[in-house]
N, C-alpha and C. Protein backbone atom coordinates (compact mmCIF):
# COMPACT_ATOMS: atom_id res chain seq x y z
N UNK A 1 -92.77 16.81 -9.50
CA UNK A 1 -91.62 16.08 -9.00
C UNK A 1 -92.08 14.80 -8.31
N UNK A 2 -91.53 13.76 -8.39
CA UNK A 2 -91.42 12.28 -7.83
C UNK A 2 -91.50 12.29 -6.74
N UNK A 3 -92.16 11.75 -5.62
CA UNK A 3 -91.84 11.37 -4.16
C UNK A 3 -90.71 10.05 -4.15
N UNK A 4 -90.82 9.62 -5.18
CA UNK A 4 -90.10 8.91 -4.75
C UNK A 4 -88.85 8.26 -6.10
N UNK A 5 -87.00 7.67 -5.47
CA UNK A 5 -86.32 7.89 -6.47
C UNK A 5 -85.52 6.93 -6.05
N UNK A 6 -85.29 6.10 -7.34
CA UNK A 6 -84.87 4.70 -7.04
C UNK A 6 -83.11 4.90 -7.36
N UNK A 7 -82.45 4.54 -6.33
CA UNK A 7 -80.82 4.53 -6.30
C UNK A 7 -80.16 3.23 -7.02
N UNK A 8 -79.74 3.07 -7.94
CA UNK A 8 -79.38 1.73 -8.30
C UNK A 8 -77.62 2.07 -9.30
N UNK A 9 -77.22 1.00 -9.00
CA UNK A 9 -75.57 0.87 -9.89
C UNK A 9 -75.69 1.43 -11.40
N UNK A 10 -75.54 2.12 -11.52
CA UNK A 10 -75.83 2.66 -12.95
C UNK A 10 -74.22 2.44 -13.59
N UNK A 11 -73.50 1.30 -13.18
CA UNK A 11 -72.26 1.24 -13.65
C UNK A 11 -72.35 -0.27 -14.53
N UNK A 12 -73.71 -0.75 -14.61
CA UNK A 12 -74.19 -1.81 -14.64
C UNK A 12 -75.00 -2.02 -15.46
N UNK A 13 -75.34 -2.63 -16.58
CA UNK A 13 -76.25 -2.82 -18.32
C UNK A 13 -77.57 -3.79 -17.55
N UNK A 14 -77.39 -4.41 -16.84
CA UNK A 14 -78.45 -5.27 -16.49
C UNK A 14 -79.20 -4.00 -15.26
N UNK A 15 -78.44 -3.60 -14.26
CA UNK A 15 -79.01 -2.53 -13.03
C UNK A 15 -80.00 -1.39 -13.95
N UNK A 16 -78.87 -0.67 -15.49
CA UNK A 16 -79.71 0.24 -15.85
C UNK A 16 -81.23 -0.45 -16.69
N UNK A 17 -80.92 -1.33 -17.28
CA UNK A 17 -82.13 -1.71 -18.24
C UNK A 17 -83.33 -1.57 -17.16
N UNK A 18 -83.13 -2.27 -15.47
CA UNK A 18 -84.60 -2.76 -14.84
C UNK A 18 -85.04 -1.30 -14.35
N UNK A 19 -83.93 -0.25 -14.28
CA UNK A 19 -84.35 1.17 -13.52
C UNK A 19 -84.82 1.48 -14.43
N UNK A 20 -84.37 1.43 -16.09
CA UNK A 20 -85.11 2.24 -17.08
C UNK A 20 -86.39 1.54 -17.14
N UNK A 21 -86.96 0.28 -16.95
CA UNK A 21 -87.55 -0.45 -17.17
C UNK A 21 -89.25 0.31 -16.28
N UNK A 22 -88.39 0.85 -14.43
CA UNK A 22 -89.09 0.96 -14.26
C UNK A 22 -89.53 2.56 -14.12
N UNK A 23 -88.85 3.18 -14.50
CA UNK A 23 -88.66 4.96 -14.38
C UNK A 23 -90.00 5.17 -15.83
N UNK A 24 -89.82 3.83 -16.83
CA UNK A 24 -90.81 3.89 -18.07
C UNK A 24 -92.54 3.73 -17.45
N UNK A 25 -92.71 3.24 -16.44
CA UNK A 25 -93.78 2.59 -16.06
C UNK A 25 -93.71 3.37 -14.86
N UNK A 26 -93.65 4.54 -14.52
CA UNK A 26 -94.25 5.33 -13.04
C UNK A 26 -93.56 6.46 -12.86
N UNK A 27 -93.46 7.53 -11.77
CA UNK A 27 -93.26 8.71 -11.80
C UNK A 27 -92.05 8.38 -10.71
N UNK A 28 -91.29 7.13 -10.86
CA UNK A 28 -90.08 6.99 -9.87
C UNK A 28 -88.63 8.14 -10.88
N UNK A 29 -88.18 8.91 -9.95
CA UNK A 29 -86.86 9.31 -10.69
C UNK A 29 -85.91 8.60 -9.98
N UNK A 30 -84.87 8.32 -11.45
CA UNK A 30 -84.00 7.83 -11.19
C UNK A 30 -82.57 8.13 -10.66
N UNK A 31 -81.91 7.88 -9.66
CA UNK A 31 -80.63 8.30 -9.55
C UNK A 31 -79.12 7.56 -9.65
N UNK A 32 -78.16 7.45 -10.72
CA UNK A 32 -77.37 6.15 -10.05
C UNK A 32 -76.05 6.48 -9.00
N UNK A 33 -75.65 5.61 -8.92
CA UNK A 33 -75.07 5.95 -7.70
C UNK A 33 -73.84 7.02 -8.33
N UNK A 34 -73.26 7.03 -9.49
CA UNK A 34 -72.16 7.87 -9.43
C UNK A 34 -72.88 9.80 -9.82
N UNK A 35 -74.13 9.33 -9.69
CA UNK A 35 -74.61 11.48 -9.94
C UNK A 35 -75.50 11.26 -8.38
N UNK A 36 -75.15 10.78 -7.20
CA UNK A 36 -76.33 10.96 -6.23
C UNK A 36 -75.79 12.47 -5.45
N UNK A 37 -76.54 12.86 -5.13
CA UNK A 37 -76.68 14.26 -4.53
C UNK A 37 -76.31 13.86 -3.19
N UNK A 38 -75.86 15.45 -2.50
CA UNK A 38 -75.40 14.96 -1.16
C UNK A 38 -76.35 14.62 -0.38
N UNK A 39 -77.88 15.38 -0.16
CA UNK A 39 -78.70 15.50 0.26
C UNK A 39 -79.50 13.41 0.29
N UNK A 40 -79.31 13.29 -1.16
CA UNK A 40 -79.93 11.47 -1.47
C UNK A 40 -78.75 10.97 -0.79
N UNK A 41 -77.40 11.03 -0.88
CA UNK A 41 -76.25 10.13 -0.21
C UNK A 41 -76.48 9.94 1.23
N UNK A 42 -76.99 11.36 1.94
CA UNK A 42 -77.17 11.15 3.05
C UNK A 42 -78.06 10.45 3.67
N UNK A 43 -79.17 10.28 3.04
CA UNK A 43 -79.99 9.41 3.65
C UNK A 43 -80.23 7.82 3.29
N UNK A 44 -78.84 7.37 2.37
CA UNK A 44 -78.70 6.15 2.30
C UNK A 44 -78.07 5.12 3.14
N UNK A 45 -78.33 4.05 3.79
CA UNK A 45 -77.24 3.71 4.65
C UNK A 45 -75.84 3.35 4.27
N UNK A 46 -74.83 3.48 4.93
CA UNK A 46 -73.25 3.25 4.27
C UNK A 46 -72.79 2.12 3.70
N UNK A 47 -73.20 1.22 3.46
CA UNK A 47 -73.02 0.74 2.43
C UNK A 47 -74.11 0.25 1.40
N UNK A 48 -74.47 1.76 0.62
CA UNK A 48 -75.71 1.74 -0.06
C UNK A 48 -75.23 1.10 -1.74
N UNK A 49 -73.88 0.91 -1.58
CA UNK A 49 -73.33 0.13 -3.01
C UNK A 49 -73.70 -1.49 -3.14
N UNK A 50 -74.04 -2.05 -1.80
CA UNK A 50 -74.16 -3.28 -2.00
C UNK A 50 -75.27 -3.50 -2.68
N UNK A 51 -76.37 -2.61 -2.94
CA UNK A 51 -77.68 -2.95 -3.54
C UNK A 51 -78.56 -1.43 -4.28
N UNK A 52 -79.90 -2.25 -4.60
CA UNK A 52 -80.19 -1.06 -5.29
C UNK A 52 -81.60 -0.25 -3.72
N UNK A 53 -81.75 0.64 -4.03
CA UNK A 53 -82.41 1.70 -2.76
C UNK A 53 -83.86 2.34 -3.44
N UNK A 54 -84.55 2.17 -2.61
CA UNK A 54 -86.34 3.71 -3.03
C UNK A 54 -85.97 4.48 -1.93
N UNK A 55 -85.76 5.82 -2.10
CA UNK A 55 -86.18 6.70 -1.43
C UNK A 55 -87.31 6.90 -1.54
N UNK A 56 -88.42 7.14 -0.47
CA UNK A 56 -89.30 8.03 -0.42
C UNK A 56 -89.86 8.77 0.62
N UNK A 57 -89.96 9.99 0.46
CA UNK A 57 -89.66 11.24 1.45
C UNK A 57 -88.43 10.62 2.34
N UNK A 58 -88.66 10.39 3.95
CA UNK A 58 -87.95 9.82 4.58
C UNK A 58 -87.67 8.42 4.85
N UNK A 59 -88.19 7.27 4.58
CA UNK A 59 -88.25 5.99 3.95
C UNK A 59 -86.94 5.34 3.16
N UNK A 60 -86.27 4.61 3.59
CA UNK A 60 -85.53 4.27 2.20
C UNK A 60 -85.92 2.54 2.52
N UNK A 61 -86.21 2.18 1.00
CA UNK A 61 -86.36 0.71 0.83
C UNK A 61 -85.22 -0.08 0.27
N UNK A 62 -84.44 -0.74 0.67
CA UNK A 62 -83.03 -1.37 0.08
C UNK A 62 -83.45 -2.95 -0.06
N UNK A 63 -82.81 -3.06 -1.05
CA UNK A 63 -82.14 -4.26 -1.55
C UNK A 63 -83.74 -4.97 -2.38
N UNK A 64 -84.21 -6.21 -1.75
CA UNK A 64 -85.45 -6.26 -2.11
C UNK A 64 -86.60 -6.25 -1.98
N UNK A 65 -87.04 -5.06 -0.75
CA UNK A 65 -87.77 -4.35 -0.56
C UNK A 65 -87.58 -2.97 -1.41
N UNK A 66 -86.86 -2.39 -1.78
CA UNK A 66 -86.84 -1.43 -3.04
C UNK A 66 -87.25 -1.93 -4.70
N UNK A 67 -87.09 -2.87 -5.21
CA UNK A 67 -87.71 -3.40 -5.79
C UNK A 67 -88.86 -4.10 -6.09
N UNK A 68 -89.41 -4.38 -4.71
CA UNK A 68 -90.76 -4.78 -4.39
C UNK A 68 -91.30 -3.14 -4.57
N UNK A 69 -91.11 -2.29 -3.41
CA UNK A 69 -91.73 -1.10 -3.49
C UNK A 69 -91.44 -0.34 -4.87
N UNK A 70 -90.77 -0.34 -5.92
CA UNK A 70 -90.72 0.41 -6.57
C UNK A 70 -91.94 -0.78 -8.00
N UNK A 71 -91.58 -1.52 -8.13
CA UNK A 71 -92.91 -2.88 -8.83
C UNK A 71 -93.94 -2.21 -8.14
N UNK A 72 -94.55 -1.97 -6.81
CA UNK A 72 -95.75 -1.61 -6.48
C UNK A 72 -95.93 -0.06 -7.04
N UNK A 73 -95.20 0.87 -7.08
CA UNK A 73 -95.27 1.99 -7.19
C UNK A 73 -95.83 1.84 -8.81
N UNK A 74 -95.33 1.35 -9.82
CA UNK A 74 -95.20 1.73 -10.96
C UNK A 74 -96.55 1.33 -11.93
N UNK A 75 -96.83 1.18 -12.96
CA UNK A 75 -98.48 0.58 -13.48
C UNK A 75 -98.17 -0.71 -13.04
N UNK A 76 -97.52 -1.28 -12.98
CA UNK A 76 -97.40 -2.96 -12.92
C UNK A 76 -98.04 -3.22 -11.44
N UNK A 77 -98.23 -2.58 -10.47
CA UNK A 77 -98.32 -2.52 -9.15
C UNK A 77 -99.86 -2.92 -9.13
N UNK A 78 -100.61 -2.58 -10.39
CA UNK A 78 -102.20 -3.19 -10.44
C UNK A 78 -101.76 -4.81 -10.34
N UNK A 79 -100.85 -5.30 -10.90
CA UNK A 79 -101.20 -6.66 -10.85
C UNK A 79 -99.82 -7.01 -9.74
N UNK A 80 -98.93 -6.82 -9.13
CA UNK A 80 -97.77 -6.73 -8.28
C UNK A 80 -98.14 -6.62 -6.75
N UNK A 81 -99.10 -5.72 -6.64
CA UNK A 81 -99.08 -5.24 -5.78
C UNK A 81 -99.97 -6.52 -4.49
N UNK A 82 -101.19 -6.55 -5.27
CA UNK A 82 -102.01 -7.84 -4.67
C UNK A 82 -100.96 -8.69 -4.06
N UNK A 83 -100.20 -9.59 -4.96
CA UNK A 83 -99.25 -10.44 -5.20
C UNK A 83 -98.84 -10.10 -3.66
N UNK A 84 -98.28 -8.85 -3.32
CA UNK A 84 -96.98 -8.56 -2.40
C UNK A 84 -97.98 -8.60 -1.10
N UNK A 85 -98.92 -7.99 -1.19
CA UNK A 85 -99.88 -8.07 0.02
C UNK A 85 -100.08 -9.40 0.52
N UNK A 86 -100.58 -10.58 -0.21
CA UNK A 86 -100.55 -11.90 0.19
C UNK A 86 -99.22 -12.26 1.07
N UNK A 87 -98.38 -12.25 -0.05
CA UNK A 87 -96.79 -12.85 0.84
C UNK A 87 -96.79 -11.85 1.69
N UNK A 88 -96.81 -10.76 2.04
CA UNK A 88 -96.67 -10.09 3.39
C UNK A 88 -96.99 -10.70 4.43
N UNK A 89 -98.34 -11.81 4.41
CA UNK A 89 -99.07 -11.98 5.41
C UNK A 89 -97.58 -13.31 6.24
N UNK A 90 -96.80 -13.79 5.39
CA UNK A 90 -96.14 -14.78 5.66
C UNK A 90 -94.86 -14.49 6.64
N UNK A 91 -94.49 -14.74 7.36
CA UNK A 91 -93.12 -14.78 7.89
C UNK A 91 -91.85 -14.62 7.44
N UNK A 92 -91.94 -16.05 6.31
CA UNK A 92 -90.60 -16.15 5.67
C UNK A 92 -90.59 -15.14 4.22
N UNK A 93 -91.54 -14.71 4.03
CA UNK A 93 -91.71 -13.86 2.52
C UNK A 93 -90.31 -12.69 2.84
N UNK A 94 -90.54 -12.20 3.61
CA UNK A 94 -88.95 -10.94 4.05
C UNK A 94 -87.15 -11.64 3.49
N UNK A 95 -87.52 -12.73 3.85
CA UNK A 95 -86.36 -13.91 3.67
C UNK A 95 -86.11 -14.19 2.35
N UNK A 96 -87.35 -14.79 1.59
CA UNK A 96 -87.25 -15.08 0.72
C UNK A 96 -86.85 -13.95 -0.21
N UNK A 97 -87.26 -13.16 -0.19
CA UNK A 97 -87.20 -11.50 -1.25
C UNK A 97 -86.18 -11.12 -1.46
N UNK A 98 -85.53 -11.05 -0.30
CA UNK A 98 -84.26 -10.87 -0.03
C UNK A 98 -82.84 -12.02 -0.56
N UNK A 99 -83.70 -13.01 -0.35
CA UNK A 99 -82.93 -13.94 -0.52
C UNK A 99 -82.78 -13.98 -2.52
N UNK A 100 -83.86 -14.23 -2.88
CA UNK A 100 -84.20 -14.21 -4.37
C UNK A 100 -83.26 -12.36 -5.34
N UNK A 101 -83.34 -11.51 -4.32
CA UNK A 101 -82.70 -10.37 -5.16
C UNK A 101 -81.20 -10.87 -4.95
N UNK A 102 -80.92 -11.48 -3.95
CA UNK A 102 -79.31 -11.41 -4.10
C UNK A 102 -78.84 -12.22 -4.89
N UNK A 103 -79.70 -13.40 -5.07
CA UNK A 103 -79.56 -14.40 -6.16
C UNK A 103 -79.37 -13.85 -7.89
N UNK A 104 -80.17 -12.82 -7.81
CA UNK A 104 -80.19 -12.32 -9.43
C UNK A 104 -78.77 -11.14 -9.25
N UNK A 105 -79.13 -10.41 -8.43
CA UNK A 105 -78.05 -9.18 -8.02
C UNK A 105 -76.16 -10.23 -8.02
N UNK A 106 -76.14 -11.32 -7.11
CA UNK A 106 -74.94 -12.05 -7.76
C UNK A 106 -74.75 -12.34 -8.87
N UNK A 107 -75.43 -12.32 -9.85
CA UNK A 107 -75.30 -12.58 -10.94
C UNK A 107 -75.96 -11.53 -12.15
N UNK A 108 -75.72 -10.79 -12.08
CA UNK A 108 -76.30 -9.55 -12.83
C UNK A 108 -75.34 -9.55 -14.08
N UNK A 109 -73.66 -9.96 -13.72
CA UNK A 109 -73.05 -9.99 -15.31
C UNK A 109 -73.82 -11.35 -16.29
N UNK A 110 -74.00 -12.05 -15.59
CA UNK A 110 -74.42 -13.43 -16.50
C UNK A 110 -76.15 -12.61 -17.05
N UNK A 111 -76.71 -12.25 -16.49
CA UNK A 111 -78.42 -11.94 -16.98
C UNK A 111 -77.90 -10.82 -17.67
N UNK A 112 -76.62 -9.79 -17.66
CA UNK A 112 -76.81 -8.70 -18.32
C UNK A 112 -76.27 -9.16 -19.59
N UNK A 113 -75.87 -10.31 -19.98
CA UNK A 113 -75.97 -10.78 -21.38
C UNK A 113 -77.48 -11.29 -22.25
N UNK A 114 -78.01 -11.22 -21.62
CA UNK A 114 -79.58 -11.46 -22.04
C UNK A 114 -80.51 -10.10 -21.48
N UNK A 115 -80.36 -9.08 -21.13
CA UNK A 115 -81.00 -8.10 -20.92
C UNK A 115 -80.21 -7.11 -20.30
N UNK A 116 -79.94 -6.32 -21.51
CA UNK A 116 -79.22 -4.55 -20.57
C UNK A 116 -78.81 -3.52 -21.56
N UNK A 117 -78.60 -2.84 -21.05
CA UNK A 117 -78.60 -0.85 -21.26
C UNK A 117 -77.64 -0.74 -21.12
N UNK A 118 -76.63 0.19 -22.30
CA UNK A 118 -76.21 0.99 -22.01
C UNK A 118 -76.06 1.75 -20.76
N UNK A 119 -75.19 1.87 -19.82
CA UNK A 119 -74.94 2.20 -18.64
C UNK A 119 -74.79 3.61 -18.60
N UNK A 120 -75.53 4.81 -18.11
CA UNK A 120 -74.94 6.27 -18.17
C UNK A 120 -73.53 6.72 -17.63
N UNK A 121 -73.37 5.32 -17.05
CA UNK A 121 -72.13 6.15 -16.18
C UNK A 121 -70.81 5.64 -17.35
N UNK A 122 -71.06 4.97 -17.93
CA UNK A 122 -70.29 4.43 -19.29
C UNK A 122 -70.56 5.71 -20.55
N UNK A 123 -71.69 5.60 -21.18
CA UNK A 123 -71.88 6.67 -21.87
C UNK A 123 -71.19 7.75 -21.58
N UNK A 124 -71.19 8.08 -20.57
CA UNK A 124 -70.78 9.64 -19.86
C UNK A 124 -69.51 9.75 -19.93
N UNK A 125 -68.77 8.47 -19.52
CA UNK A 125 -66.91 8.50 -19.54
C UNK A 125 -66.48 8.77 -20.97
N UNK A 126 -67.18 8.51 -22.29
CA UNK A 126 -66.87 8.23 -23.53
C UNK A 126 -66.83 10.02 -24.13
N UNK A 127 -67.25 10.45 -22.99
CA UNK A 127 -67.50 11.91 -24.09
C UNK A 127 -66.11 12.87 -23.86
């Protein structure tokens, strides 16, 4: 079993492609938000819809620090990970990360025309 399990909009073709993207490349399980367990709900903060989340053990990483940590977690993290250690050393790197996911995350319908999945939580309504 995974230590660790990435929460993301699975109502979403662009959200599922980058979770499948990265659930393919590491031992992250995935959860989306409409199958989360009570036990994962609870330890998300309340408004865990605005973004995507890493649980791990007691840890949760949101928005784009969950995507940073889940890039480090996965094979890509050989070449990611360096990367994230440098900008750590910086001040504004927290800002920027943050700033840069909400930029793509506002716009996830426009990129999910150039990259996305089938949504489970779509699949699932169809049956």
């Amino acid at each position: 079993m995974s230590e660790a399990t990435l929460v993301y909009d699975d109502d979403c073709g662009f959200c599922t492609w980058w979770a499948d993207y990265i659930a393919e490349r590491s031992d992250i399980e995935l959860a989306g938000f409409s199958e989360l367990s009570e036990d994962l709900r609870e330890k998300l903060p309340e408004d865990y819809e605005e973004c995507a989340h890493l649980v791990v053990d007691s840890e949760v990483y949101s928005c784009g620090a969950a995507i940073e940590q889940a890039l480090g977690r996965s094979e890509l993290g050989v070449d990611f990970e360096p990367l994230f250690q440098f900008c750590r050393q910086f001040d504004e790197y927290s800002r920027f990360r943050e700033w840069a996911y909400r930029e793509v995350a506002d716009r996830r319908d426009l990129f999910g025309k150039v990259i996305s999945k089938e949504p489970p939580a779509r699949s699932n309504s169809r049956e």
